[in-house]
Protein backbone atom coordinates (compact mmCIF):
# COMPACT_ATOMS: atom_id res chain seq x y z
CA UNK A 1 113.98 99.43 89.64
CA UNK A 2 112.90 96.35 87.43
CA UNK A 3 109.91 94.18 88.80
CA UNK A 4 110.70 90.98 90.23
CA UNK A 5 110.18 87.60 87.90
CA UNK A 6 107.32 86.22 90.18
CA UNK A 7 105.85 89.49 90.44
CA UNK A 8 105.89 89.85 86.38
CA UNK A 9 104.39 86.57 86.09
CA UNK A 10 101.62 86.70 88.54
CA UNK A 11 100.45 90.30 87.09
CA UNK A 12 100.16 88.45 83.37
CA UNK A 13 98.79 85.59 85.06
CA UNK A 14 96.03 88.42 86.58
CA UNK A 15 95.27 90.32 83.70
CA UNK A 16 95.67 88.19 80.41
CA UNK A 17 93.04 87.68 78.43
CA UNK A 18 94.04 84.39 76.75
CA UNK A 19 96.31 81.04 77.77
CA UNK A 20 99.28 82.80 75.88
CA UNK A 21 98.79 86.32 76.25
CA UNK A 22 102.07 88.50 77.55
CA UNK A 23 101.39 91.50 75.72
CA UNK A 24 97.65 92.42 75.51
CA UNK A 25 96.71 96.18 76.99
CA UNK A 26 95.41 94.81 80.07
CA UNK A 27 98.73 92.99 80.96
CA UNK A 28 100.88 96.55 79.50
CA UNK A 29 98.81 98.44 81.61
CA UNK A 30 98.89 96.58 84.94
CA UNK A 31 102.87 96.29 84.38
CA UNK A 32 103.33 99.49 83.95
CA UNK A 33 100.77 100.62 86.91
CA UNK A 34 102.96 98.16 89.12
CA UNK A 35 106.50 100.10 88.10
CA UNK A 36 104.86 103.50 88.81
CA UNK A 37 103.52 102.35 92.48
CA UNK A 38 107.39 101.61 92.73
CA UNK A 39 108.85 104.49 91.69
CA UNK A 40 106.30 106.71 93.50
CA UNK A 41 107.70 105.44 96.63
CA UNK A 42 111.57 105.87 95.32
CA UNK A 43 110.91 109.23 95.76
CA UNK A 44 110.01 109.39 98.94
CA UNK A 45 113.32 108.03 99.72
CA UNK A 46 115.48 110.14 96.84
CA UNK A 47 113.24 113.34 95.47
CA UNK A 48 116.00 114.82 93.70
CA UNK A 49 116.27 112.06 91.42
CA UNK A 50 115.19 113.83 88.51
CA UNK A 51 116.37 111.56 85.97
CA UNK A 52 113.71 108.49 87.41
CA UNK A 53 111.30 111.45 87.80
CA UNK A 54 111.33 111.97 83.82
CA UNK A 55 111.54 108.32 83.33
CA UNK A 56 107.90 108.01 85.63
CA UNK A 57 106.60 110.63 83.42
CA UNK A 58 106.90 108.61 80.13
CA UNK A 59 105.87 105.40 81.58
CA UNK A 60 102.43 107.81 82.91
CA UNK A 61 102.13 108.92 79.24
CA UNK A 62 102.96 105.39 78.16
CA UNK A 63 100.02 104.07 80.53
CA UNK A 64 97.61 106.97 79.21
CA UNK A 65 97.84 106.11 75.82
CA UNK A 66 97.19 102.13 76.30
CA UNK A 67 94.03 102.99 78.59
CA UNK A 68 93.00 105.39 75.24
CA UNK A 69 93.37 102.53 73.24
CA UNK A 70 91.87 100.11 75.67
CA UNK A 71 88.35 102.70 76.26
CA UNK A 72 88.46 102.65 72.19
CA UNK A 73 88.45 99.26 71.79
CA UNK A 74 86.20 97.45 74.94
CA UNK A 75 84.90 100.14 76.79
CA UNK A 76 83.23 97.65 79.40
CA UNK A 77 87.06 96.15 79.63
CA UNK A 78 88.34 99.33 80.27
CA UNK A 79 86.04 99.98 83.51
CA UNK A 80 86.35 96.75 84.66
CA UNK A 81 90.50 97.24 84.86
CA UNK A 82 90.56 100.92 86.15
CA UNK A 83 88.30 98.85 89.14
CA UNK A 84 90.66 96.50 89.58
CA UNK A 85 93.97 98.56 89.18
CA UNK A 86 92.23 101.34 91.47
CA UNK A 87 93.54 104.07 88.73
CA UNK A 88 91.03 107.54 88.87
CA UNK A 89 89.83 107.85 92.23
């Protein structure tokens, strides 16, 4: 379940830090929060779908590791995009 163009551009348009930036942690991280909201609600519709299930696992792992990185690097950054994601309630 791929994200739609205009939703992909208006989530880098969000989060990026500079006039060219596609691929900064931010704009990973609120990419990959946005295809996990998606496929949390595929399974409400399909739960045996085990295969997307392991597939939402590494893209959790994936999203773990950049917000690591992310709390490393700017720790003020990093609070100010769990806020705005709404990620550790």
């Amino acid at each position: 379940m791929p994200l739609t163009k205009e939703k992909t551009k208006s989530l880098i348009d969000e989060f990026k830090v500079s006039a060219k930036d596609s691929g900064s942690a931010p704009v990973q991280i609120s990419l990959i929060t946005e295809r996990i909201n998606v496929l949390s609600g595929h399974f409400k519709k399909a739960p045996k779908d085990y295969g997307s299930r392991q597939g939402l696992l590494k893209l959790v792992g994936r999203r773990k590791r950049l917000l690591n990185y992310l709390k490393q690097q700017d720790a003020d950054g990093y609070s100010k995009l769990i806020a705005r994601l709404d990620l550790r309630k």
